[in-house]
Protein backbone atom coordinates (compact mmCIF):
# COMPACT_ATOMS: atom_id res chain seq x y z
CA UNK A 1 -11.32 -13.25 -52.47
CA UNK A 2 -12.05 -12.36 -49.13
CA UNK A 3 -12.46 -16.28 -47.84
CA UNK A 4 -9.46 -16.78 -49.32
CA UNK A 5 -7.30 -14.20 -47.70
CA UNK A 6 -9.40 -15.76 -44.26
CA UNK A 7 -7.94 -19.13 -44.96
CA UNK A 8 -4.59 -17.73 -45.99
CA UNK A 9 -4.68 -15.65 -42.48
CA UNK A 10 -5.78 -18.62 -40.32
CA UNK A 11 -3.07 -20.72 -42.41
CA UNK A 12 -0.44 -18.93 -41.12
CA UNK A 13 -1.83 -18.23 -37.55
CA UNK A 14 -1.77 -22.21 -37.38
CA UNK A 15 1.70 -22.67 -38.73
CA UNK A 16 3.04 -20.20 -36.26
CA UNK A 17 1.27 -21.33 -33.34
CA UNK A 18 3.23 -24.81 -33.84
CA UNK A 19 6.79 -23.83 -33.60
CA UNK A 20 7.14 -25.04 -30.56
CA UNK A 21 9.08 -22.20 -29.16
CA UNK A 22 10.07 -23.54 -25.21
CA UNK A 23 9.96 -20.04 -23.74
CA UNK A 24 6.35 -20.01 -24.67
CA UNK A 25 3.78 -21.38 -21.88
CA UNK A 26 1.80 -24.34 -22.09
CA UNK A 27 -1.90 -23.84 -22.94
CA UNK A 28 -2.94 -25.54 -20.13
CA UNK A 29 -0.79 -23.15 -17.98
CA UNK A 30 -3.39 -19.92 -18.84
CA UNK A 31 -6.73 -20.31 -16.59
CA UNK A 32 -9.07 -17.68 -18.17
CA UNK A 33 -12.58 -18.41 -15.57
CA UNK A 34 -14.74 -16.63 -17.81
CA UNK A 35 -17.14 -19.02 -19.40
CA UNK A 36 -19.22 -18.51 -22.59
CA UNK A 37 -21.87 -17.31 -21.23
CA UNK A 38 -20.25 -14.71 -19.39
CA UNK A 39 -20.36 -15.31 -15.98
CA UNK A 40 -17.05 -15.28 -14.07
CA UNK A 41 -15.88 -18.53 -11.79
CA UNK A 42 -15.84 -17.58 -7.98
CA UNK A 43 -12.24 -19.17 -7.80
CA UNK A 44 -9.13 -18.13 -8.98
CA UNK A 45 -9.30 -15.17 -10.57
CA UNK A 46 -6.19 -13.04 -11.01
CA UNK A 47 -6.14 -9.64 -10.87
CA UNK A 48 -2.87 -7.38 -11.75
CA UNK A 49 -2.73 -4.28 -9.80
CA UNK A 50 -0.01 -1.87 -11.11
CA UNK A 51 1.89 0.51 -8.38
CA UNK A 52 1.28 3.04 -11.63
CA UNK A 53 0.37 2.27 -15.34
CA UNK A 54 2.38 5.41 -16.86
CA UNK A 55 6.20 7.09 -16.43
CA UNK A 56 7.53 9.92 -18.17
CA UNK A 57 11.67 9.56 -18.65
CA UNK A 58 12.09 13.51 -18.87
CA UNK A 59 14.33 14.38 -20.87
CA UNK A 60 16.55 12.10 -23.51
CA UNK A 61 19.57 12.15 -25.86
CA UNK A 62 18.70 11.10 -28.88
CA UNK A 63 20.39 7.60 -29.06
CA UNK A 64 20.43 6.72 -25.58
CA UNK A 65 18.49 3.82 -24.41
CA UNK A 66 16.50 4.24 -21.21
CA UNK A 67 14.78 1.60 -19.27
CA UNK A 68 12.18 1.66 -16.77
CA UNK A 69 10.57 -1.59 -14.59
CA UNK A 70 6.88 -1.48 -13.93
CA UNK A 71 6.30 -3.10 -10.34
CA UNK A 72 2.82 -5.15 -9.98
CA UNK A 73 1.10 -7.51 -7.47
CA UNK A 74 -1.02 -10.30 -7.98
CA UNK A 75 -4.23 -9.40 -5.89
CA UNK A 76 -6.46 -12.03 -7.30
CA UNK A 77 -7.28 -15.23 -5.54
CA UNK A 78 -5.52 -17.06 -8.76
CA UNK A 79 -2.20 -17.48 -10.60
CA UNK A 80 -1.37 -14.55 -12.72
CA UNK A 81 -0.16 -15.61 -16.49
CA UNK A 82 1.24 -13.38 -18.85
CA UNK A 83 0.86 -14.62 -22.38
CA UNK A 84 2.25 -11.31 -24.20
CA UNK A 85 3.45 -7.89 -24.55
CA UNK A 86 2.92 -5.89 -27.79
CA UNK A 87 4.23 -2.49 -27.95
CA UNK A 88 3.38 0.72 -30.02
CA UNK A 89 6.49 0.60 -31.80
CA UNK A 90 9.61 -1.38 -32.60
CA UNK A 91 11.84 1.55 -30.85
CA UNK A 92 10.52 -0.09 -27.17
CA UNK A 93 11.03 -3.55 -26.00
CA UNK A 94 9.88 -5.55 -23.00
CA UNK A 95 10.66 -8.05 -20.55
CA UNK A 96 7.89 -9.90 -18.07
CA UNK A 97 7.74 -12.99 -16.12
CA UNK A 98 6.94 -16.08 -18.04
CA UNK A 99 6.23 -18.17 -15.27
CA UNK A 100 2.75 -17.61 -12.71
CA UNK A 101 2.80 -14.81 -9.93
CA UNK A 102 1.21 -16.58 -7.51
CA UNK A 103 -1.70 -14.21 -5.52
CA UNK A 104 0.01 -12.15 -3.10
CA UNK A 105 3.58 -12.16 -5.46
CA UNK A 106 5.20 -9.08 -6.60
CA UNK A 107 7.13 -9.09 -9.95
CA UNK A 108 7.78 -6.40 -12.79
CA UNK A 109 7.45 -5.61 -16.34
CA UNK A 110 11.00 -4.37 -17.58
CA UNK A 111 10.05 -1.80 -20.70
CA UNK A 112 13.41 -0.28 -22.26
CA UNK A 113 13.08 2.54 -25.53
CA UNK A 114 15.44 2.97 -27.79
CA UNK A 115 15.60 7.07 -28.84
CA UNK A 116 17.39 6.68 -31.59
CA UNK A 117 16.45 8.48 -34.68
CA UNK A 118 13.38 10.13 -33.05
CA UNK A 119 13.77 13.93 -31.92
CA UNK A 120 10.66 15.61 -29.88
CA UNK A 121 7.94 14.69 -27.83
CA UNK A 122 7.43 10.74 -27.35
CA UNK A 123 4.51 8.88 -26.35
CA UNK A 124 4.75 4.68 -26.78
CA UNK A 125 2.27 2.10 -25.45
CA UNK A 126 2.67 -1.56 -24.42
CA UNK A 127 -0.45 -3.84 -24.35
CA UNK A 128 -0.12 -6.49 -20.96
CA UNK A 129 -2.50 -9.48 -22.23
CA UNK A 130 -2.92 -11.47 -19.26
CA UNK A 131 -5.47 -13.51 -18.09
CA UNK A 132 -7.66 -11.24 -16.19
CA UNK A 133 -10.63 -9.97 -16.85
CA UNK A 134 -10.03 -7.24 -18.30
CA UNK A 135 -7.35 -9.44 -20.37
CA UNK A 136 -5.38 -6.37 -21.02
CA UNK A 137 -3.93 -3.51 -19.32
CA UNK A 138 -1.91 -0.74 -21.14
CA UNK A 139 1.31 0.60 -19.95
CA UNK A 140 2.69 4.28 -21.66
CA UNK A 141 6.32 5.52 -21.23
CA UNK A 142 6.93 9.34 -22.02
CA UNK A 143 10.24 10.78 -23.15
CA UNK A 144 11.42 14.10 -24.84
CA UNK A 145 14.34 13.56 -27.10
CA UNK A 146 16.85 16.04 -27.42
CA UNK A 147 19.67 16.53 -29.83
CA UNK A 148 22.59 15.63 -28.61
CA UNK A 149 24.03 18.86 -29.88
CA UNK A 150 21.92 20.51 -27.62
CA UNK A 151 23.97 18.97 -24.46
């Protein structure tokens, strides 16, 4: 049962991987210099250096929509690629680059959370895959949602 459910997974990682969705990048577009055995090419290496990994949008009215863009620099001797963003929960969203920040290059990660429906203390995540080394990088957005009755 277990092999199956393996082949059934991989099945549909395949089928999914095909679509051929354009805003997607390339594969040959994502240089990852790590090598099998572990040791890291001297050359182009990106590195993503956040000007902060966390922000905390205060207080919210339940049902607003906030957004909030995280600035970053390339400080790594190679192009920066990032192949995804997945966040905590379906009530935040992102935005990124799809194309390579060069070394040097600025850009940002636009992160927007939807309040509705959720009263109290919030706390969401979003997981940057890139390819650095680390290959990911987490980003948390803080909110406490109010009632609007409360205004």
């Amino acid at each position: 049962m277990r092999l199956i459910n393996n082949l059934l997974i991989l099945g549909i990682m395949a089928i999914s991987a095909c679509n051929g969705d354009p805003s997607r990048l390339p594969a040959d577009v994502v240089n990852i210099p790590n090598s099998a055995s572990g040791s890291v090419s001297e050359n182009a290496l990106p590195e993503m250096k956040f000007v902060k990994l966390e922000h905390d949008f205060g207080q919210v009215v339940m049902g607003e929509v906030v957004t909030y863009a995280f600035k970053f620099r390339n400080t790594g001797k190679g192009d920066l690629v990032i192949a995804n963003i997945s966040a905590s929960c379906g009530c935040t969203a992102s935005n990124f680059p799809k194309q390579p920040i060069k070394p040097g290059e600025e850009n940002f990660i636009e992160v927007s959370f939807n309040s509705e429906g959720r009263l109290g203390f919030q706390n969401k995540t979003l997981t940057v895959a890139a390819n650095t080394q680390p290959g990911t990088i987490v980003l948390t957005i803080k909110a406490k949602v109010v009632s609007p009755e409360l205004q």
